[in-house]
PDB file of N, CA and C in Angstrom:
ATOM      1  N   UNK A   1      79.830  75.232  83.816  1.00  0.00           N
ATOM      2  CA  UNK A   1      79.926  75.178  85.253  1.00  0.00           C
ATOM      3  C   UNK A   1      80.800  76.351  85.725  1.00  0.00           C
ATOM      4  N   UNK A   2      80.100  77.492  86.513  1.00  0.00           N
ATOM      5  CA  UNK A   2      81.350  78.417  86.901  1.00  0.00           C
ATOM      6  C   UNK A   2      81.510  77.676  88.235  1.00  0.00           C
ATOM      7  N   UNK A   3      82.607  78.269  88.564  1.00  0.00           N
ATOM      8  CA  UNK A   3      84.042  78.089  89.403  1.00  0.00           C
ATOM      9  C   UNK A   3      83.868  79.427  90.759  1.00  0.00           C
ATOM     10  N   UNK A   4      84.203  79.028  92.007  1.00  0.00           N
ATOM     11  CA  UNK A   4      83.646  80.182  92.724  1.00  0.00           C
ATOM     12  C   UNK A   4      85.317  79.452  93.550  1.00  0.00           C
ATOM     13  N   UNK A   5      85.510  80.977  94.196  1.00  0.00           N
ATOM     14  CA  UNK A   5      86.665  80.822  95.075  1.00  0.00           C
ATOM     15  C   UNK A   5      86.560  79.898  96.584  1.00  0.00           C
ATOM     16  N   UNK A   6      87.080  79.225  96.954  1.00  0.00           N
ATOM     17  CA  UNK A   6      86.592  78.427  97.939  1.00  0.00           C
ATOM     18  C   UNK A   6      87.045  79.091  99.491  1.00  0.00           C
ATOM     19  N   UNK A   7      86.170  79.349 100.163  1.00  0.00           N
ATOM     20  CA  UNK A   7      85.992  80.277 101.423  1.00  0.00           C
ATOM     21  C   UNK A   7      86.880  79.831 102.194  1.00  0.00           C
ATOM     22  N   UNK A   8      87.728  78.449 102.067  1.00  0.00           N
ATOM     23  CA  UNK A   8      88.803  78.187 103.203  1.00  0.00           C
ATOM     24  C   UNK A   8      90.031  78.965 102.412  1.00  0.00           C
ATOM     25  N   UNK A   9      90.478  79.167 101.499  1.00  0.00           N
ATOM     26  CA  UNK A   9      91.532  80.123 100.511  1.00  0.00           C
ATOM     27  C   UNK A   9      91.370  81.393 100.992  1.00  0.00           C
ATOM     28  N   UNK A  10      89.882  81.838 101.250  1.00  0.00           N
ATOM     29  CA  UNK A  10      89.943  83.068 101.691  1.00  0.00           C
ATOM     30  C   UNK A  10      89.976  83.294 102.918  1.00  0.00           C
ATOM     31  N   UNK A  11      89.687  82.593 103.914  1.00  0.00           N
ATOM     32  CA  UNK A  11      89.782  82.092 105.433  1.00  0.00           C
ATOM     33  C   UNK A  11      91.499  82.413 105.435  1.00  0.00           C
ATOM     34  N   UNK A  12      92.510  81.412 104.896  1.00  0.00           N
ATOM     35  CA  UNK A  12      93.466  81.434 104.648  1.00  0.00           C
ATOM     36  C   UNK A  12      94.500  82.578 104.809  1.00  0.00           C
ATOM     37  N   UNK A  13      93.915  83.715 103.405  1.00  0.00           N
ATOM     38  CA  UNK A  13      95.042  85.054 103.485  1.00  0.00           C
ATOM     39  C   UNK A  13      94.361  85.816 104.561  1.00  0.00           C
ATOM     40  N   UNK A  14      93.356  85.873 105.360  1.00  0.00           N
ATOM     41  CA  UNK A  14      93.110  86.752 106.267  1.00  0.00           C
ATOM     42  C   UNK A  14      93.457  86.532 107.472  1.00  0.00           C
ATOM     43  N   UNK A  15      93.606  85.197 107.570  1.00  0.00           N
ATOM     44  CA  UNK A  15      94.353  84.833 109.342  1.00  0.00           C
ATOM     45  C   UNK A  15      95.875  85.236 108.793  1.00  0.00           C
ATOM     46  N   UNK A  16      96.537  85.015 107.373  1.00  0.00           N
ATOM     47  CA  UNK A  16      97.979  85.216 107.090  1.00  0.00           C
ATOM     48  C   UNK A  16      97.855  87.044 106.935  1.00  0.00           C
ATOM     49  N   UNK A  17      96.900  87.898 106.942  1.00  0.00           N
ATOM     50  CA  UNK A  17      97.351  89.237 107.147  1.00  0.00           C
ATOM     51  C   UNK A  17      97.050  89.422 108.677  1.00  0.00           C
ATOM     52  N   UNK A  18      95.746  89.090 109.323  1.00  0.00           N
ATOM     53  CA  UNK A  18      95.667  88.936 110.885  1.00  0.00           C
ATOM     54  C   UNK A  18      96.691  88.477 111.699  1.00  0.00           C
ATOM     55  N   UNK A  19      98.004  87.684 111.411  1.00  0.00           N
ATOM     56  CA  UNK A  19      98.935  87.152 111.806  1.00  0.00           C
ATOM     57  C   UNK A  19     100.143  88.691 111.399  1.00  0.00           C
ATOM     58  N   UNK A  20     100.438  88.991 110.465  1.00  0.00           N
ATOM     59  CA  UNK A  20     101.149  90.384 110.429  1.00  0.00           C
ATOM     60  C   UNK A  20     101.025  91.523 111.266  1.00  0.00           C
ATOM     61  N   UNK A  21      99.482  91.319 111.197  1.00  0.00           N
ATOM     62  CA  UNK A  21      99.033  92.834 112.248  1.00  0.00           C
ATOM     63  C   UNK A  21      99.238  92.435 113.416  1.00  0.00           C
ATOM     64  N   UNK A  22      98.766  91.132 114.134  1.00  0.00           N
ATOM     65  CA  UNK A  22      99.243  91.040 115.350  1.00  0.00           C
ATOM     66  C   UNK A  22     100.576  90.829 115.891  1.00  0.00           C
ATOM     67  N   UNK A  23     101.240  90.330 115.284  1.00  0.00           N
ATOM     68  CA  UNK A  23     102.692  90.502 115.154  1.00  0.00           C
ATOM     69  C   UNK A  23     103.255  92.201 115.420  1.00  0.00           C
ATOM     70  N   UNK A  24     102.816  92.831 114.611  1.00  0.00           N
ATOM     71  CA  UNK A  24     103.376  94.571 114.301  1.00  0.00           C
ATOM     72  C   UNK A  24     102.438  95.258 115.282  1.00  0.00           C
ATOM     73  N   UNK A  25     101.475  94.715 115.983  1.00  0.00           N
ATOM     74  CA  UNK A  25     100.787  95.472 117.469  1.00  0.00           C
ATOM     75  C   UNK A  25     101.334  94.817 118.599  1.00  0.00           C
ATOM     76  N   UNK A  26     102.105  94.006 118.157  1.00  0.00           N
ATOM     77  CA  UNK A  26     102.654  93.972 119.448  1.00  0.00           C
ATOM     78  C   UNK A  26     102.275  92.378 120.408  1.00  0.00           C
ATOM     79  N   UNK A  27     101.857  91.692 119.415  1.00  0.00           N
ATOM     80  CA  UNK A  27     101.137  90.043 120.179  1.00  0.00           C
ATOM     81  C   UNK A  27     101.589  89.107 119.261  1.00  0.00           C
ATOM     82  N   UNK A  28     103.233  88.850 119.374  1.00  0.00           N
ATOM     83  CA  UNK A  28     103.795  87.898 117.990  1.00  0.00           C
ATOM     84  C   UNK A  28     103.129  86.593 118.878  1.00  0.00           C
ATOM     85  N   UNK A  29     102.723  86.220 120.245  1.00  0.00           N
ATOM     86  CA  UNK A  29     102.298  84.813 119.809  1.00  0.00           C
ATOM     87  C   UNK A  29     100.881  84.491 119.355  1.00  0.00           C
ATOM     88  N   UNK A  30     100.197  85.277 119.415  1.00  0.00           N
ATOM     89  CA  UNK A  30      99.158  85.358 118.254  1.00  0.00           C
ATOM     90  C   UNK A  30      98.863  85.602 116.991  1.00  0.00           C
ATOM     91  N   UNK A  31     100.290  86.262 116.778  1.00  0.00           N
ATOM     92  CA  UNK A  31     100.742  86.374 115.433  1.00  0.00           C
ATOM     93  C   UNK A  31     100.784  85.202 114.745  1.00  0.00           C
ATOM     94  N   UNK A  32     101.694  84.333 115.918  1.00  0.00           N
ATOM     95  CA  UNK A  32     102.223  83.178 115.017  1.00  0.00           C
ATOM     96  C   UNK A  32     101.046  81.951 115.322  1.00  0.00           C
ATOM     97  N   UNK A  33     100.375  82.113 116.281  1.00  0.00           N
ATOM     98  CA  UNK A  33      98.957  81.075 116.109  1.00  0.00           C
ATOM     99  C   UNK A  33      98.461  81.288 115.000  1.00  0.00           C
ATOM    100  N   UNK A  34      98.276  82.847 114.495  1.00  0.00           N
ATOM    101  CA  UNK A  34      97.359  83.077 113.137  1.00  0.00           C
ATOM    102  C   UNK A  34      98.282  82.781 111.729  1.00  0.00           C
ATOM    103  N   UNK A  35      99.878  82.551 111.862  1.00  0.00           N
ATOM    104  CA  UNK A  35     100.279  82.092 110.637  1.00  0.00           C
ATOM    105  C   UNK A  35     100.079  80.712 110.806  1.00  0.00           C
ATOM    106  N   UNK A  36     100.327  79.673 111.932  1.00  0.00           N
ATOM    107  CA  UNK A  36      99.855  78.438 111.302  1.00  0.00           C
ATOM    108  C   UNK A  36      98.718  78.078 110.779  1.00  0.00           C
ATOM    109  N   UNK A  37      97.896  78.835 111.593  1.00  0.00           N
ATOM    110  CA  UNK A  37      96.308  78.642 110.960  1.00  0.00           C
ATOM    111  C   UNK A  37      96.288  78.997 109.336  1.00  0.00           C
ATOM    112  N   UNK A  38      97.002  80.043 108.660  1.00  0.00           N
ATOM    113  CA  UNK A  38      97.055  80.658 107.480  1.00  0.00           C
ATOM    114  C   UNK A  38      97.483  79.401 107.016  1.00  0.00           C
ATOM    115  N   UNK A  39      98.755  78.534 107.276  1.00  0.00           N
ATOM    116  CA  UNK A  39      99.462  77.805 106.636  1.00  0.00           C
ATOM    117  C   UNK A  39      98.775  76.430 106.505  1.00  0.00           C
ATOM    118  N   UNK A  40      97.612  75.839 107.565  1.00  0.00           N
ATOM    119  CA  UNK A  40      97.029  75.381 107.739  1.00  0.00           C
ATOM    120  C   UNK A  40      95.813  74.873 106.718  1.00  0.00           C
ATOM    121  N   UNK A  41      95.493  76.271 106.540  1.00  0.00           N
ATOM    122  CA  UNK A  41      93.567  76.426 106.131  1.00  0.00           C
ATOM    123  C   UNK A  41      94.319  76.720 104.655  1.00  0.00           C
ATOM    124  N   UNK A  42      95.757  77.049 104.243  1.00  0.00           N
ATOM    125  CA  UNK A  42      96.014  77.732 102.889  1.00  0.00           C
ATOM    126  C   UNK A  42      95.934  75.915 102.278  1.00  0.00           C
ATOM    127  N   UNK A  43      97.056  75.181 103.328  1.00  0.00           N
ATOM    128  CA  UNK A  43      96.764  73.309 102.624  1.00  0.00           C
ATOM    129  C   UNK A  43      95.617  72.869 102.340  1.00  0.00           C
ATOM    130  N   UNK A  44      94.544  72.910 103.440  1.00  0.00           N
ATOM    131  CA  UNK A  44      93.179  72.586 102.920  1.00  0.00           C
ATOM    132  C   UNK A  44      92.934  73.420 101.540  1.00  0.00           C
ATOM    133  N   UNK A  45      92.840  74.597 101.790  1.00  0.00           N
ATOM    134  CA  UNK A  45      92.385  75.251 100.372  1.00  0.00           C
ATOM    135  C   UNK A  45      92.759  74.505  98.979  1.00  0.00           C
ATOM    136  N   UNK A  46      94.118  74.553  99.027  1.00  0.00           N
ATOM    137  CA  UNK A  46      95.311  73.614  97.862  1.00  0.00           C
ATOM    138  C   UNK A  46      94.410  72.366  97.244  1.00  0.00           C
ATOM    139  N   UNK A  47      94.158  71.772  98.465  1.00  0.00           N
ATOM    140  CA  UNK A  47      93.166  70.631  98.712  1.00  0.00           C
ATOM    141  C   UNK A  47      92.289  70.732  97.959  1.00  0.00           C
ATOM    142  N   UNK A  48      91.025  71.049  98.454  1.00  0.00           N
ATOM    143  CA  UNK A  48      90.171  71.327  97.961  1.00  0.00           C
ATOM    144  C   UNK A  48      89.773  71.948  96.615  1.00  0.00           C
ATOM    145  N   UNK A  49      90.943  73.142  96.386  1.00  0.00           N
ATOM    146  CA  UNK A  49      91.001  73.448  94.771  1.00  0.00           C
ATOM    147  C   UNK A  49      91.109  72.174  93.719  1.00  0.00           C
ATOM    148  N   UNK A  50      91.529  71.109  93.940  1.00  0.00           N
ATOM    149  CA  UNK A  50      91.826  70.202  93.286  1.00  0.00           C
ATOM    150  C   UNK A  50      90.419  69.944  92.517  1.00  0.00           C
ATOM    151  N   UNK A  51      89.245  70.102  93.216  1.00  0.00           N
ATOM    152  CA  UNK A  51      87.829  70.214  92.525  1.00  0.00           C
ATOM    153  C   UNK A  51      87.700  71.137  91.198  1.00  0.00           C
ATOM    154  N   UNK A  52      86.777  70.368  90.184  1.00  0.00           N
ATOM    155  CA  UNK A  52      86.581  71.794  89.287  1.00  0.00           C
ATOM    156  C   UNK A  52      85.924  72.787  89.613  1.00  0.00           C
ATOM    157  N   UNK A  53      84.831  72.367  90.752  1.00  0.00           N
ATOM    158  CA  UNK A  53      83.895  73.696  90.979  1.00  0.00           C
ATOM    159  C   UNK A  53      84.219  74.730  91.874  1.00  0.00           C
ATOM    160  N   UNK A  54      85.254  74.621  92.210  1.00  0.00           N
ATOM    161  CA  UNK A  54      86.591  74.954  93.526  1.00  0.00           C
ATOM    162  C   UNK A  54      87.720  75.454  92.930  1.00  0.00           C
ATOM    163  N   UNK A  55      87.464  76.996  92.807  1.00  0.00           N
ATOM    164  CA  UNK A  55      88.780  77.634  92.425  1.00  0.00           C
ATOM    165  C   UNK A  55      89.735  78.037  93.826  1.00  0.00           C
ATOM    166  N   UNK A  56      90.769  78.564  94.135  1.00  0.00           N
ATOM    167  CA  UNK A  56      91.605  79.526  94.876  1.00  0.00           C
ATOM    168  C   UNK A  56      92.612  78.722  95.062  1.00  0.00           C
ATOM    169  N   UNK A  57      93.370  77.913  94.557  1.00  0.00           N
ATOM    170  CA  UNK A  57      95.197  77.346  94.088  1.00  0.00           C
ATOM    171  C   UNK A  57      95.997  78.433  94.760  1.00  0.00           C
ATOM    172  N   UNK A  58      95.973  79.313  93.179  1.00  0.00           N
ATOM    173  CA  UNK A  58      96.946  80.087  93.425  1.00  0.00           C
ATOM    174  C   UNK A  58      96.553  81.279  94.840  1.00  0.00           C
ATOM    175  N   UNK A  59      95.701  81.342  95.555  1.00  0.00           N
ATOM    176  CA  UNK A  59      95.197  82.284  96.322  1.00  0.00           C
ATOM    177  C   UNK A  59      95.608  81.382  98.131  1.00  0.00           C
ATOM    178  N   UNK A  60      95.733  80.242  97.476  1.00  0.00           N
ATOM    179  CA  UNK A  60      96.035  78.898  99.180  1.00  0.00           C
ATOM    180  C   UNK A  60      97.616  78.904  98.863  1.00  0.00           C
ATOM    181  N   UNK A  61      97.779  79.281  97.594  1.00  0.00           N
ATOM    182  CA  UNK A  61      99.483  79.066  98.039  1.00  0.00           C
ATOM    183  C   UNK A  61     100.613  79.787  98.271  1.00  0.00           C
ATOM    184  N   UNK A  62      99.715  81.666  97.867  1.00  0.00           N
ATOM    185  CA  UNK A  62      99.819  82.317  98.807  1.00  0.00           C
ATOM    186  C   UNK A  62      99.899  82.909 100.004  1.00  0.00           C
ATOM    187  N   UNK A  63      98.480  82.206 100.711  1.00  0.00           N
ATOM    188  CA  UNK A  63      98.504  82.466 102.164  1.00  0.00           C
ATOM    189  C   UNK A  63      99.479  80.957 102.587  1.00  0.00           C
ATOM    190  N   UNK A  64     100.231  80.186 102.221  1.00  0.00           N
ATOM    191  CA  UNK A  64     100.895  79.300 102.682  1.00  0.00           C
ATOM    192  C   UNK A  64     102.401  80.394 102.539  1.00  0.00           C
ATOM    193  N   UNK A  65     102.756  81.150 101.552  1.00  0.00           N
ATOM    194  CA  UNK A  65     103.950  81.328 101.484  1.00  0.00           C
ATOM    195  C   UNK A  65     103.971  82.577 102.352  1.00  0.00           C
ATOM    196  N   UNK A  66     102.918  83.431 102.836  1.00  0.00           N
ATOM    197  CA  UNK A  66     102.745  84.695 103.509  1.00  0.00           C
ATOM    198  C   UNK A  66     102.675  84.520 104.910  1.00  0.00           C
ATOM    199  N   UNK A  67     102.151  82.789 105.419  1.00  0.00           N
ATOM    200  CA  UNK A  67     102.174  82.395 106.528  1.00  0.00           C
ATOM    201  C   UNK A  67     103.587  81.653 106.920  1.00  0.00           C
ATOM    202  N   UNK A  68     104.506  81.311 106.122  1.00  0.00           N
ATOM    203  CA  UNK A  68     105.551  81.169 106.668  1.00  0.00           C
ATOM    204  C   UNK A  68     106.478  82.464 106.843  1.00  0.00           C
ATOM    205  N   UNK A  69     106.286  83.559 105.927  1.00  0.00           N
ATOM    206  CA  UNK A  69     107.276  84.769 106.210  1.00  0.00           C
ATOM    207  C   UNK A  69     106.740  85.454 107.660  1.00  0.00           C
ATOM    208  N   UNK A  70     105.502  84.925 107.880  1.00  0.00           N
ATOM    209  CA  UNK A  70     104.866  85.125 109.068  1.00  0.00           C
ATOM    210  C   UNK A  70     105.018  84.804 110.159  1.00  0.00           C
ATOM    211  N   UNK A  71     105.680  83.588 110.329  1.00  0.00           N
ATOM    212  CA  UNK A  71     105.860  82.582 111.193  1.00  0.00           C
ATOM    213  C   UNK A  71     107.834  83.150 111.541  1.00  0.00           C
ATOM    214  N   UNK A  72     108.108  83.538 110.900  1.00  0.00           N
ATOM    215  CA  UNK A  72     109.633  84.135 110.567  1.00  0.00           C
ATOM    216  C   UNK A  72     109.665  85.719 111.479  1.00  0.00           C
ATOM    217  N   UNK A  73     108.716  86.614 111.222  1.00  0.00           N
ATOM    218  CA  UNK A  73     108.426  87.497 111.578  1.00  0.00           C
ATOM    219  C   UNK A  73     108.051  87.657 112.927  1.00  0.00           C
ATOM    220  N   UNK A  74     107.088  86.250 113.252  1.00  0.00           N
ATOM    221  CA  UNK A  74     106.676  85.982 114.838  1.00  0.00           C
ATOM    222  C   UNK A  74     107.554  85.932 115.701  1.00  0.00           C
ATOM    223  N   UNK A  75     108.521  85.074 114.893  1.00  0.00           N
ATOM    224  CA  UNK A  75     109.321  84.390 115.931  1.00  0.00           C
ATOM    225  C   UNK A  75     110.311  85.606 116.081  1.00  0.00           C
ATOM    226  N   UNK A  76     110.882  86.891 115.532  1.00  0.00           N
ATOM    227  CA  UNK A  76     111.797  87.832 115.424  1.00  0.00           C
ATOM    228  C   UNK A  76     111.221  88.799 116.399  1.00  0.00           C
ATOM    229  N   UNK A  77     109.821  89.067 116.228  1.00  0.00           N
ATOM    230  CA  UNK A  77     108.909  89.628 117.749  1.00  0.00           C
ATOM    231  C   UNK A  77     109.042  88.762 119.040  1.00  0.00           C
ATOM    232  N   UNK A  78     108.976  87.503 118.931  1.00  0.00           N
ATOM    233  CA  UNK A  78     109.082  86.943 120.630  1.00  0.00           C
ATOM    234  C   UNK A  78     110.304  87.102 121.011  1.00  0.00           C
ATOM    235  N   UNK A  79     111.365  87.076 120.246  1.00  0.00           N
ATOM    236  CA  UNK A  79     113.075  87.373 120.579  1.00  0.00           C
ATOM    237  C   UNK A  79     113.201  88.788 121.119  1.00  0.00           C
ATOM    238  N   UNK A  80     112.535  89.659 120.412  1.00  0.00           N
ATOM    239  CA  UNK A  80     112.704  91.272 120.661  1.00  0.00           C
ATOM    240  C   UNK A  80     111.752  91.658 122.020  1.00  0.00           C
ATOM    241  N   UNK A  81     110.398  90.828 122.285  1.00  0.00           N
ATOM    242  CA  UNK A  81     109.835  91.425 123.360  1.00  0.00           C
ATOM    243  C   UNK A  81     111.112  90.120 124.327  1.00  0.00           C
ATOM    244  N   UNK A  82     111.847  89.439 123.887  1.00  0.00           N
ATOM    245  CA  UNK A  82     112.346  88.941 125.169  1.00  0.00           C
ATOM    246  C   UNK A  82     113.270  89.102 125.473  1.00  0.00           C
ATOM    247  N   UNK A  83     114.342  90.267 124.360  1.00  0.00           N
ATOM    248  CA  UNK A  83     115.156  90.869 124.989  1.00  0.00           C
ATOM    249  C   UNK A  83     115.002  92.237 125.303  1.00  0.00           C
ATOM    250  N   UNK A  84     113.881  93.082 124.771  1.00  0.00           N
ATOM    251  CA  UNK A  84     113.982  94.296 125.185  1.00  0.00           C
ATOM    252  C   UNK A  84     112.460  93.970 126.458  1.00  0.00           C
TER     253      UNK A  84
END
């Protein structure tokens, strides 16, 4: 039986890099909508890996740990557009 990466894992690290970029262009609260979603869709993934035919573990618990440095990062952009 092969094992295929499961599309919410990969859903996952791309809202958790889409959440960086919007953050660093300049839209941390869309930044930080797109890290919960990362942190979100990375649990389902976790989830769902639990299947054998369902790989991406280690790939959901990444975008969980990339969406909280994310969520850290957001919140350091809404402080800065609200004091400068």
């Amino acid at each position: 039986m092969e094992q295929k990466t499961g599309i919410v894992a990969t859903l996952a690290i791309i809202a958790a890099a889409a959440s960086y970029l919007l953050t660093f262009s300049g839209h941390p609260i869309s930044g930080l909508l797109a890290a919960l979603a990362a942190i979100l869709l990375g649990i389902f993934g976790f989830i769902m890996a639990a299947s054998p035919r369902v790989g991406g573990g280690i790939l959901s618990i990444i975008a969980i740990i990339l969406g909280v440095l994310a969520i850290g990062i957001a919140i350091l952009g809404l402080i800065g557009i609200i004091i400068f």
